[in-house]
C-alpha atoms as a PDB file:
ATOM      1  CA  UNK A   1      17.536   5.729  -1.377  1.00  0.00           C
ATOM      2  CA  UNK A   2      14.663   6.890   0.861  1.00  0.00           C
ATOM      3  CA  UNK A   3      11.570   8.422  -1.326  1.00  0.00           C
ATOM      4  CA  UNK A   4      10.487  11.820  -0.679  1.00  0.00           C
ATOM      5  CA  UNK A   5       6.736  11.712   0.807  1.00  0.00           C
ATOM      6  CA  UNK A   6       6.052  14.934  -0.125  1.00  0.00           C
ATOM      7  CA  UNK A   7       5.646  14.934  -3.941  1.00  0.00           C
ATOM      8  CA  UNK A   8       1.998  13.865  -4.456  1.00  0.00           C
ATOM      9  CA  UNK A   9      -0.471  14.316  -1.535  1.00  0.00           C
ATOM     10  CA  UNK A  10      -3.244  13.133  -3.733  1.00  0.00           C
ATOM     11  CA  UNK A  11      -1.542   9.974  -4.738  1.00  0.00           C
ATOM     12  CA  UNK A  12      -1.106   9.535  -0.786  1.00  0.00           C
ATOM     13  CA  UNK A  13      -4.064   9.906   0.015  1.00  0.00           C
ATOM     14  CA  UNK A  14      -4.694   6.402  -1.620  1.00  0.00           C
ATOM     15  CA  UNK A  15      -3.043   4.884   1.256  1.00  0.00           C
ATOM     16  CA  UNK A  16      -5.398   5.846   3.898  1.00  0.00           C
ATOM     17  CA  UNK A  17      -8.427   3.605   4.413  1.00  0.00           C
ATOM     18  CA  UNK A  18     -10.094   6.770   6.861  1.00  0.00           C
ATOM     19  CA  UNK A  19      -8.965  10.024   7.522  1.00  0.00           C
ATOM     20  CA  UNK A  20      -7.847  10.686  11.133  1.00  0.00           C
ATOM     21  CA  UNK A  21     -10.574  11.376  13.232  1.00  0.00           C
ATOM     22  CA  UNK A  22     -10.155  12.928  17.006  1.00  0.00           C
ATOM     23  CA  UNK A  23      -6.993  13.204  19.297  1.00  0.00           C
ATOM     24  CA  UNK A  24      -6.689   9.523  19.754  1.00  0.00           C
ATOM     25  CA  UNK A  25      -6.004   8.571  16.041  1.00  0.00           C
ATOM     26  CA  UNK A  26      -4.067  11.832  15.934  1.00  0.00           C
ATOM     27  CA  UNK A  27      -1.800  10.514  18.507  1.00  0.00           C
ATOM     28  CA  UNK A  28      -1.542   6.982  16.706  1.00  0.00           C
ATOM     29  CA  UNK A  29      -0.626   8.800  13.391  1.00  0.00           C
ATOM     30  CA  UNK A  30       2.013  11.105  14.569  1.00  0.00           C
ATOM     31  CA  UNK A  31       3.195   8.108  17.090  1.00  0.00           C
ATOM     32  CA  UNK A  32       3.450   4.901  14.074  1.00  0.00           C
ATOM     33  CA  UNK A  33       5.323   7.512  11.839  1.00  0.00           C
ATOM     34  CA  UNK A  34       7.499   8.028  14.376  1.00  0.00           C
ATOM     35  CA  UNK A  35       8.266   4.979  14.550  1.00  0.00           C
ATOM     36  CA  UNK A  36       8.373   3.602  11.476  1.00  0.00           C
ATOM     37  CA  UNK A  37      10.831   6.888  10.615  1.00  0.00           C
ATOM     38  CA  UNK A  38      13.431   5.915  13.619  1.00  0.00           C
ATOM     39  CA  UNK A  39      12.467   9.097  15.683  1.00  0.00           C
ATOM     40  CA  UNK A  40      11.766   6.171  18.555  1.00  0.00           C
ATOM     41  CA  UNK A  41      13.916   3.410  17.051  1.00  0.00           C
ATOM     42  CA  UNK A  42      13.776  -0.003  17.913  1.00  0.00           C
ATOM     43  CA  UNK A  43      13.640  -1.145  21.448  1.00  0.00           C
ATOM     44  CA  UNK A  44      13.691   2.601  22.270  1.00  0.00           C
ATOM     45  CA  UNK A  45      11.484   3.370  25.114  1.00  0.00           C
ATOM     46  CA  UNK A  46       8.534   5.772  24.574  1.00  0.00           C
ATOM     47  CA  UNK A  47       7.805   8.926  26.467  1.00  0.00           C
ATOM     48  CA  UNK A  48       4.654   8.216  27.877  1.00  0.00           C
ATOM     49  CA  UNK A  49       4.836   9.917  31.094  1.00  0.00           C
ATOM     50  CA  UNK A  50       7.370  13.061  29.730  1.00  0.00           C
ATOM     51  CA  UNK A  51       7.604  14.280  25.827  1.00  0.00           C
ATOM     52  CA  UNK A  52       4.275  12.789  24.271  1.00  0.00           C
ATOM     53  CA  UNK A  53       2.106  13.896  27.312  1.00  0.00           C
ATOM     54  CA  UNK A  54       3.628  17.628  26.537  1.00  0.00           C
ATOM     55  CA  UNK A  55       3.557  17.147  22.655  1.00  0.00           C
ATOM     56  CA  UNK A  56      -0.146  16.342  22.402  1.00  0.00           C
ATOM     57  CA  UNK A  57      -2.033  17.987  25.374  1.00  0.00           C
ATOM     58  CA  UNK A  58      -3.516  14.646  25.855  1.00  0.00           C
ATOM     59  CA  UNK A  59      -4.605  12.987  28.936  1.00  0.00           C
ATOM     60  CA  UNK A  60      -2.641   9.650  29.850  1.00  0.00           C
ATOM     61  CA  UNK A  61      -6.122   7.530  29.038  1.00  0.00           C
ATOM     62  CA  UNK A  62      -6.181   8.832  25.367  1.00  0.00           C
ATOM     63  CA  UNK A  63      -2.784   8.319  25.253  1.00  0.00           C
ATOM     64  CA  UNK A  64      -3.071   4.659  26.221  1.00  0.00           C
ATOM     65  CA  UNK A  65      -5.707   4.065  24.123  1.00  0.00           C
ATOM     66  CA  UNK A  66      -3.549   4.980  20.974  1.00  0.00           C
ATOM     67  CA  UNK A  67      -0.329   2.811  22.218  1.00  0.00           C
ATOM     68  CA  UNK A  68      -2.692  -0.391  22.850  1.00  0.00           C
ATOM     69  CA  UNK A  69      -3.711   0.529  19.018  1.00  0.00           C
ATOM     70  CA  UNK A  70       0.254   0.666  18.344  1.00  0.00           C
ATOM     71  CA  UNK A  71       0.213  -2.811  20.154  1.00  0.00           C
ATOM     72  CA  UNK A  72      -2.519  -4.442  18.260  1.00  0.00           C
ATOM     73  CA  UNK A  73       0.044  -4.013  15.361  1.00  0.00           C
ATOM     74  CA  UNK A  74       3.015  -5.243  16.825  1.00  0.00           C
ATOM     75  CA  UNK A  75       4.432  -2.259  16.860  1.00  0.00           C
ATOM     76  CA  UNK A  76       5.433  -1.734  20.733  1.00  0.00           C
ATOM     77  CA  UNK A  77       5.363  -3.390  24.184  1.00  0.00           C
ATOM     78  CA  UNK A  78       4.510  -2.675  27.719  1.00  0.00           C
ATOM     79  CA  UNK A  79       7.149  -4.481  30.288  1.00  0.00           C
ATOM     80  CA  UNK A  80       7.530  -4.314  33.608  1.00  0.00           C
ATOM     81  CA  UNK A  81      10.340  -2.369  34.931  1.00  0.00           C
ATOM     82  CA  UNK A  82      11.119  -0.662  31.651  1.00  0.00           C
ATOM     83  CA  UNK A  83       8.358   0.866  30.501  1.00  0.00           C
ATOM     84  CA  UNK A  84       6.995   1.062  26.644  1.00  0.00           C
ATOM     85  CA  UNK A  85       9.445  -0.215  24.373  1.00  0.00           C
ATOM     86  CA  UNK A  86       9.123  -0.219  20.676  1.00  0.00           C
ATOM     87  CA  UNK A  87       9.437  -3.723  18.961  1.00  0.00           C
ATOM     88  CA  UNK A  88      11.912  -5.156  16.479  1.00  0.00           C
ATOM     89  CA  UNK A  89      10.554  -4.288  12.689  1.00  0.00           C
ATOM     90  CA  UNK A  90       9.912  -8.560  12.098  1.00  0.00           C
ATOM     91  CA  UNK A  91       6.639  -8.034  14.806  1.00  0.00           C
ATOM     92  CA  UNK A  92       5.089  -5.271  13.171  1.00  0.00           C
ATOM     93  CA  UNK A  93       2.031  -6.141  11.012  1.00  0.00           C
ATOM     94  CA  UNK A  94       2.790  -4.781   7.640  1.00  0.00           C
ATOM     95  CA  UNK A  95      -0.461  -6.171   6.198  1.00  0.00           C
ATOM     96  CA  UNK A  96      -1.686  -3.879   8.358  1.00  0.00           C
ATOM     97  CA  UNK A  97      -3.290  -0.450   6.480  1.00  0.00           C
ATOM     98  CA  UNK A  98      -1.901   1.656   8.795  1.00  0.00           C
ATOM     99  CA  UNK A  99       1.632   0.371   9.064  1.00  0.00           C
ATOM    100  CA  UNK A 100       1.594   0.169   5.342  1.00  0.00           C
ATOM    101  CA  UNK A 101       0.313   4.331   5.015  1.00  0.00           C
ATOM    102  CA  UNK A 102       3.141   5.096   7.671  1.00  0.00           C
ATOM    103  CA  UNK A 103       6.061   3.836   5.264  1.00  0.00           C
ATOM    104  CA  UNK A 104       4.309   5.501   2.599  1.00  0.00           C
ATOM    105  CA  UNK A 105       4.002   8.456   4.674  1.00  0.00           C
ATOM    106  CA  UNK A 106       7.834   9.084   5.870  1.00  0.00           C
ATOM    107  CA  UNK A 107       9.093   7.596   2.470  1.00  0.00           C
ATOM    108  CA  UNK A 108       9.583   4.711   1.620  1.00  0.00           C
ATOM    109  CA  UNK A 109      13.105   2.961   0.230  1.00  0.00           C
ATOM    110  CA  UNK A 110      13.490   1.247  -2.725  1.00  0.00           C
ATOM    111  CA  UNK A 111      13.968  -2.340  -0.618  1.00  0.00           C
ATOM    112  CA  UNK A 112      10.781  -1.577   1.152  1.00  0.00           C
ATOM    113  CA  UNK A 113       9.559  -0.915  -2.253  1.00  0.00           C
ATOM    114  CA  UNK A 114      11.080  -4.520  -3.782  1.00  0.00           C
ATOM    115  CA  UNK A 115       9.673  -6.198  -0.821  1.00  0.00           C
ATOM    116  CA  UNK A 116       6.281  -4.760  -1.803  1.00  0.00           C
ATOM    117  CA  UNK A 117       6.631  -5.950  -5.218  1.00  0.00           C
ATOM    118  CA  UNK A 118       8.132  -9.391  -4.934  1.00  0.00           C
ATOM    119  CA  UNK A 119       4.631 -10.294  -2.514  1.00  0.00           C
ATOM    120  CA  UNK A 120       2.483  -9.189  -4.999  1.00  0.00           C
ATOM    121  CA  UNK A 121       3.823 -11.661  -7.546  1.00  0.00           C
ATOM    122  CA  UNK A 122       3.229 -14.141  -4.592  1.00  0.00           C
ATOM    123  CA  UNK A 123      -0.436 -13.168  -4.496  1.00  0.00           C
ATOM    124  CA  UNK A 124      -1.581 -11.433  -7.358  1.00  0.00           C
ATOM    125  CA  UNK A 125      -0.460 -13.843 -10.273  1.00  0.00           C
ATOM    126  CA  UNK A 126      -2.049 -16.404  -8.086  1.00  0.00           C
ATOM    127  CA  UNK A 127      -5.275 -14.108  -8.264  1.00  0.00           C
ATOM    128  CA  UNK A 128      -5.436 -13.457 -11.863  1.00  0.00           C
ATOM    129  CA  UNK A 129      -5.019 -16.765 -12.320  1.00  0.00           C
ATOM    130  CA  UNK A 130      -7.773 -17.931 -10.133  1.00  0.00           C
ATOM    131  CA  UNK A 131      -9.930 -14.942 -12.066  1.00  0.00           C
ATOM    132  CA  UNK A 132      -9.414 -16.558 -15.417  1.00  0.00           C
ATOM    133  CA  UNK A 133     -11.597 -19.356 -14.073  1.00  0.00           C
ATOM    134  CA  UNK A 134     -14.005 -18.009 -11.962  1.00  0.00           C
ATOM    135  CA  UNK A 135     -14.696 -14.532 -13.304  1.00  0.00           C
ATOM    136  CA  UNK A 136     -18.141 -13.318 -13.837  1.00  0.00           C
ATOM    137  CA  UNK A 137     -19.160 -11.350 -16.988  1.00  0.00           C
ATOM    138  CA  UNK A 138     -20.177  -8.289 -14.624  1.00  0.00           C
ATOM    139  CA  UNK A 139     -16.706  -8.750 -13.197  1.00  0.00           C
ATOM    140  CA  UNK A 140     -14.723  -8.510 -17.050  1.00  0.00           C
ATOM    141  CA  UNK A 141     -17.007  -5.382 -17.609  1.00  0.00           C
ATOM    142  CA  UNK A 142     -16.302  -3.511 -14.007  1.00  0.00           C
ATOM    143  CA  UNK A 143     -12.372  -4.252 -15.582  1.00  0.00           C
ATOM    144  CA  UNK A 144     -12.712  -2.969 -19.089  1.00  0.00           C
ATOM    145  CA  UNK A 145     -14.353   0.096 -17.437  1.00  0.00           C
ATOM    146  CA  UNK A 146     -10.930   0.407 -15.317  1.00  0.00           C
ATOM    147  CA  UNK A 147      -8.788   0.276 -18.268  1.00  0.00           C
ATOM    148  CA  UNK A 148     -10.948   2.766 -19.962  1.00  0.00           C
ATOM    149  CA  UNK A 149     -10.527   4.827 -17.204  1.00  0.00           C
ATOM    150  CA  UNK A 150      -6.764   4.372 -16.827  1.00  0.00           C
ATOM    151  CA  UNK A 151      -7.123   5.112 -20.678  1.00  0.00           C
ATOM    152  CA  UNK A 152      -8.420   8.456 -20.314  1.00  0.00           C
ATOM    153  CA  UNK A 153      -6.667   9.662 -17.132  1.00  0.00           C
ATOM    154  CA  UNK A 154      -5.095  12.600 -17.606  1.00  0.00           C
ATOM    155  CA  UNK A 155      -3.736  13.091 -14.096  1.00  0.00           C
ATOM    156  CA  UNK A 156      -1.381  10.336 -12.104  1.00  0.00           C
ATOM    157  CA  UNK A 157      -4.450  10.677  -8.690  1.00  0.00           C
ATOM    158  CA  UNK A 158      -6.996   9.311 -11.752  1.00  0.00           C
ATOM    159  CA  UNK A 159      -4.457   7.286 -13.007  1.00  0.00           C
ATOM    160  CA  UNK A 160      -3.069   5.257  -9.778  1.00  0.00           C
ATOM    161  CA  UNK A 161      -7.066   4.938  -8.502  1.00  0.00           C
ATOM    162  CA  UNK A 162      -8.296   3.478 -11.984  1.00  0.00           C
ATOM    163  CA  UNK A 163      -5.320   1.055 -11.487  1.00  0.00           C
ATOM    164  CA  UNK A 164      -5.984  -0.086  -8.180  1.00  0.00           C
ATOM    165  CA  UNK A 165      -9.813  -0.096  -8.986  1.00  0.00           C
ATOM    166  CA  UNK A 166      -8.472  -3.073 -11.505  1.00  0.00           C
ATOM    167  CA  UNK A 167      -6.596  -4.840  -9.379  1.00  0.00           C
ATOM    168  CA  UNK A 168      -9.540  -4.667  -6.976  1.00  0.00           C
ATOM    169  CA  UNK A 169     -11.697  -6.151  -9.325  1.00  0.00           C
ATOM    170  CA  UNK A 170      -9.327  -9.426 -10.216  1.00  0.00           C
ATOM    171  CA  UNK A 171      -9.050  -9.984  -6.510  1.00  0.00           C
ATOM    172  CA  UNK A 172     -12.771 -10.205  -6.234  1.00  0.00           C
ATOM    173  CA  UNK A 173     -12.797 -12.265  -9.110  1.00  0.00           C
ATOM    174  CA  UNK A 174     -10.898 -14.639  -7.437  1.00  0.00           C
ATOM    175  CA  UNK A 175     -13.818 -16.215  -5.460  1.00  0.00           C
ATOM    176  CA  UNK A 176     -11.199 -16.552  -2.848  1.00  0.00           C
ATOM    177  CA  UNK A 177     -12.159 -13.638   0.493  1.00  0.00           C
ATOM    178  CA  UNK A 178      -8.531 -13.703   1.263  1.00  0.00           C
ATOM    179  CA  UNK A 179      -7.750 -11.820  -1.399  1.00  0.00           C
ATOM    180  CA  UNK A 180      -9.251  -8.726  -0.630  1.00  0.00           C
ATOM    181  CA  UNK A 181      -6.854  -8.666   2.286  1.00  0.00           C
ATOM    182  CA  UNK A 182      -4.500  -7.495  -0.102  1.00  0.00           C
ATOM    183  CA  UNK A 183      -6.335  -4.240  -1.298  1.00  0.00           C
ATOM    184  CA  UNK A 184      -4.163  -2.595   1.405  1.00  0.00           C
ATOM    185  CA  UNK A 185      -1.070  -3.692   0.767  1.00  0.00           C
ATOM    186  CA  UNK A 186      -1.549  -3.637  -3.465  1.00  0.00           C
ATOM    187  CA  UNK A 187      -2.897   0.429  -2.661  1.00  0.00           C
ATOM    188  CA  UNK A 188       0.452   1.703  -0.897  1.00  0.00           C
ATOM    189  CA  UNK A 189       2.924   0.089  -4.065  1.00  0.00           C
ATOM    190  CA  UNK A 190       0.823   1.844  -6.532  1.00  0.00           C
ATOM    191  CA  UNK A 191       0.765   4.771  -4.317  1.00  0.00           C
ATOM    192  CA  UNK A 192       4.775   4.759  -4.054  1.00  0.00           C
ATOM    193  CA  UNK A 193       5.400   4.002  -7.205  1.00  0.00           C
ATOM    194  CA  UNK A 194       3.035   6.508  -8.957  1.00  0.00           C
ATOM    195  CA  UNK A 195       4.814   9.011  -6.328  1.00  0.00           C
ATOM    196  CA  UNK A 196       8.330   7.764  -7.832  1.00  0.00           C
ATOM    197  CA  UNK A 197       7.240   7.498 -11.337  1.00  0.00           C
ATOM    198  CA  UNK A 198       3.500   7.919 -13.319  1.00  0.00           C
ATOM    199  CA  UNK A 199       3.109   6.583 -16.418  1.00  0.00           C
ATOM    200  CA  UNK A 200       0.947   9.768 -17.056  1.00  0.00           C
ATOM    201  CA  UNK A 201       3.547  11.511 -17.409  1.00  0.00           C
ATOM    202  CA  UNK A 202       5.164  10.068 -20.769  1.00  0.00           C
ATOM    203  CA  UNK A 203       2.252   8.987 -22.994  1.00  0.00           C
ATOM    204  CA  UNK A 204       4.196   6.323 -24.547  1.00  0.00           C
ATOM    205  CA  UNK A 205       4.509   4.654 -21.308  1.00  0.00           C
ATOM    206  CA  UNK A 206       1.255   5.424 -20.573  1.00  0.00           C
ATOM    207  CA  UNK A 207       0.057   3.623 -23.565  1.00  0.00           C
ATOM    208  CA  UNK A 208       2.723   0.938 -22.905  1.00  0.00           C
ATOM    209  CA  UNK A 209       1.177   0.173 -19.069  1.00  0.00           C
ATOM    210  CA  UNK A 210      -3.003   0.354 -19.809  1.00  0.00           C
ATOM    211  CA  UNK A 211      -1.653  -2.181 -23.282  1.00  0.00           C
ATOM    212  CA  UNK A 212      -0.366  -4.971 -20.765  1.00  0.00           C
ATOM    213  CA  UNK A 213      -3.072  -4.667 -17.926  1.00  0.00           C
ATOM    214  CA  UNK A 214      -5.113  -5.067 -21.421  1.00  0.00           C
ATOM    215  CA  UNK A 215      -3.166  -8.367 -21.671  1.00  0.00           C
ATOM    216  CA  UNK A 216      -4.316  -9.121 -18.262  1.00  0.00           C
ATOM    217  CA  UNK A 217      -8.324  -8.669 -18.957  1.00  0.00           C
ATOM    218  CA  UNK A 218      -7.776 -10.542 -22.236  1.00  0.00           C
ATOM    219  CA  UNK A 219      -5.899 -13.444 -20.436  1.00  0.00           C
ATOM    220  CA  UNK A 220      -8.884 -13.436 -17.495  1.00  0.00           C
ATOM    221  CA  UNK A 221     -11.213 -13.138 -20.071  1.00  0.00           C
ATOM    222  CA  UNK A 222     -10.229 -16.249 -22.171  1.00  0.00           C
ATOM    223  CA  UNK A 223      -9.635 -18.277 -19.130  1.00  0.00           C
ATOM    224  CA  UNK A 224      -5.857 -19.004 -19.895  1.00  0.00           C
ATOM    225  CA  UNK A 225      -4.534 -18.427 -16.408  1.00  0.00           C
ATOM    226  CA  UNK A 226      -1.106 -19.035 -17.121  1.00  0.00           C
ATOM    227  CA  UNK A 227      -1.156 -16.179 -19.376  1.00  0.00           C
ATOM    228  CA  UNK A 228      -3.007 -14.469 -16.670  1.00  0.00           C
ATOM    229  CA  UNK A 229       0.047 -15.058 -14.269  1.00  0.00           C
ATOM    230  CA  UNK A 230       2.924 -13.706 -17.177  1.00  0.00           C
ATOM    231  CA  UNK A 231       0.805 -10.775 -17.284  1.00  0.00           C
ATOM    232  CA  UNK A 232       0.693  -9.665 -13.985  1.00  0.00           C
ATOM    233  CA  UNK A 233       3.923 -10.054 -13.770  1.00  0.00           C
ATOM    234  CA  UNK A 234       5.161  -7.889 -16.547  1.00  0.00           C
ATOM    235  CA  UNK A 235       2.804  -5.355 -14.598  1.00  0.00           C
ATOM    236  CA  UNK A 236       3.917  -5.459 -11.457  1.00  0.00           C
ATOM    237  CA  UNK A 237       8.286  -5.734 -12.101  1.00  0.00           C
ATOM    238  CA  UNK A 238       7.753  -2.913 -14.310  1.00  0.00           C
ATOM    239  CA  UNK A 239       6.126  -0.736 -11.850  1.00  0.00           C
ATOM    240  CA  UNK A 240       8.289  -1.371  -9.392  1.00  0.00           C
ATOM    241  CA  UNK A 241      11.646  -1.175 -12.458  1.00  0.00           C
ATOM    242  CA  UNK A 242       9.773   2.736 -13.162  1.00  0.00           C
ATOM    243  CA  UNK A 243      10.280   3.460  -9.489  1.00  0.00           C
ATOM    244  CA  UNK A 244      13.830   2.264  -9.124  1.00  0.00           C
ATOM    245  CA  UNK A 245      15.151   3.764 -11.923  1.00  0.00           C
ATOM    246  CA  UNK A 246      13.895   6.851 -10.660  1.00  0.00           C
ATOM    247  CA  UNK A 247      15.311   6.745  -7.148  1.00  0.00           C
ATOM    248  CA  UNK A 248      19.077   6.233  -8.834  1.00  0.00           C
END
């Protein structure tokens, strides 16, 4: 079951890193969520010289400079002889902020949304439990001031950015820069899932999911990072369990 993009714009706009600026990142928008929704499917050839000239009133240079964009993310291909083709799904970048907002953006399905969830348990327990040695005492306030937050939100857009502002702050307190790589891709499965399913909305859940990221900053905290790593876990299959239970 596909997810209905529609239902929170302010828990979408999350996803974005930037807003889109000017005709060229217009033109990569509406062109990657095109893509990513099937309108040009896979190995599909694109338009460039017929439909998206006429669609967008754009000249073929700004045109060109938003499919070399789609290119840089593996997304299509200029060949000889046949034009602009669109690649297979395995070459897109999906780390990629972008690719990651256009999924959001069309709707993402519940796979897509277990695919999402079963990396972050590669990363993030990994994270947490890297935090639980190498956290700094500024770092186990910034999260306690999260969870407060998340505490006191009383609206899933508060709600879904005190969350990721936690997980933010354990990947920082992993001393390791890779991490923060996956600020993008941990921002668009709290963005789905809150769309799916908020914990706002039924304050026993509420209580139930700011009470085991608690676990989390106590685990951190202590330094017991296998604690750290059952934690994280919990938090992350149960998001994703809220979502999926939904879309049945």
């Amino acid at each position: 079951m596909r997810i209905h993009a529609g239902r929170s714009a302010g828990v979408a706009a999350l996803v974005r890193r930037v807003p889109v600026r000017g005709l060229r990142d217009q033109i990569l928008h509406e062109l990657g969520m095109d893509i990513v929704s099937g309108r040009y499917p896979e190995q599909s050839a694109l338009p460039l010289e017929t439909d998206i000239p006429a669609r967008f009133g754009a000249s073929r240079t700004v045109i060109r400079e938003a499919v070399n964009a789609l290119a840089a993310k593996g997304m299509v291909e200029a060949r000889a002889r046949t034009g602009t083709r669109v690649l297979p799904r395995e070459n897109w970048t999906l780390f990629d902020a972008d690719v990651l907002a256009w999924h959001f953006a069309v709707g993402p399905d519940v796979d897509f949304l277990r695919s999402l969830a079963e990396i972050r348990i590669c990363v993030e327990l990994e994270a947490s439990a890297l935090a639980a040695g190498r956290r700094t005492d500024r770092q186990l306030r910034l999260m306690e001031e999260a969870l407060a937050k998340m505490d006191e939100a009383a609206t899933t857009e508060l709600f879904a950015a005190a969350d990721l502002e936690f997980h933010s702050v354990i990947a920082d307190a992993s001393a390791n820069p890779f991490m923060a790589s996956i600020n993008a891709l941990v921002r668009v499965a709290l963005a789905a899932a809150f769309t799916m399913s908020s914990p706002v909305e039924d304050p026993a859940s509420k209580r139930v999911t700011v009470d085991r990221h608690r676990r989390i900053a106590k685990a951190i905290r202590d330094g017991n990072a296998q604690a750290a790593r059952e934690a994280m876990h919990a938090v992350i299959w149960e998001g994703f369990a809220r979502a999926e239970a939904r879309a049945r």
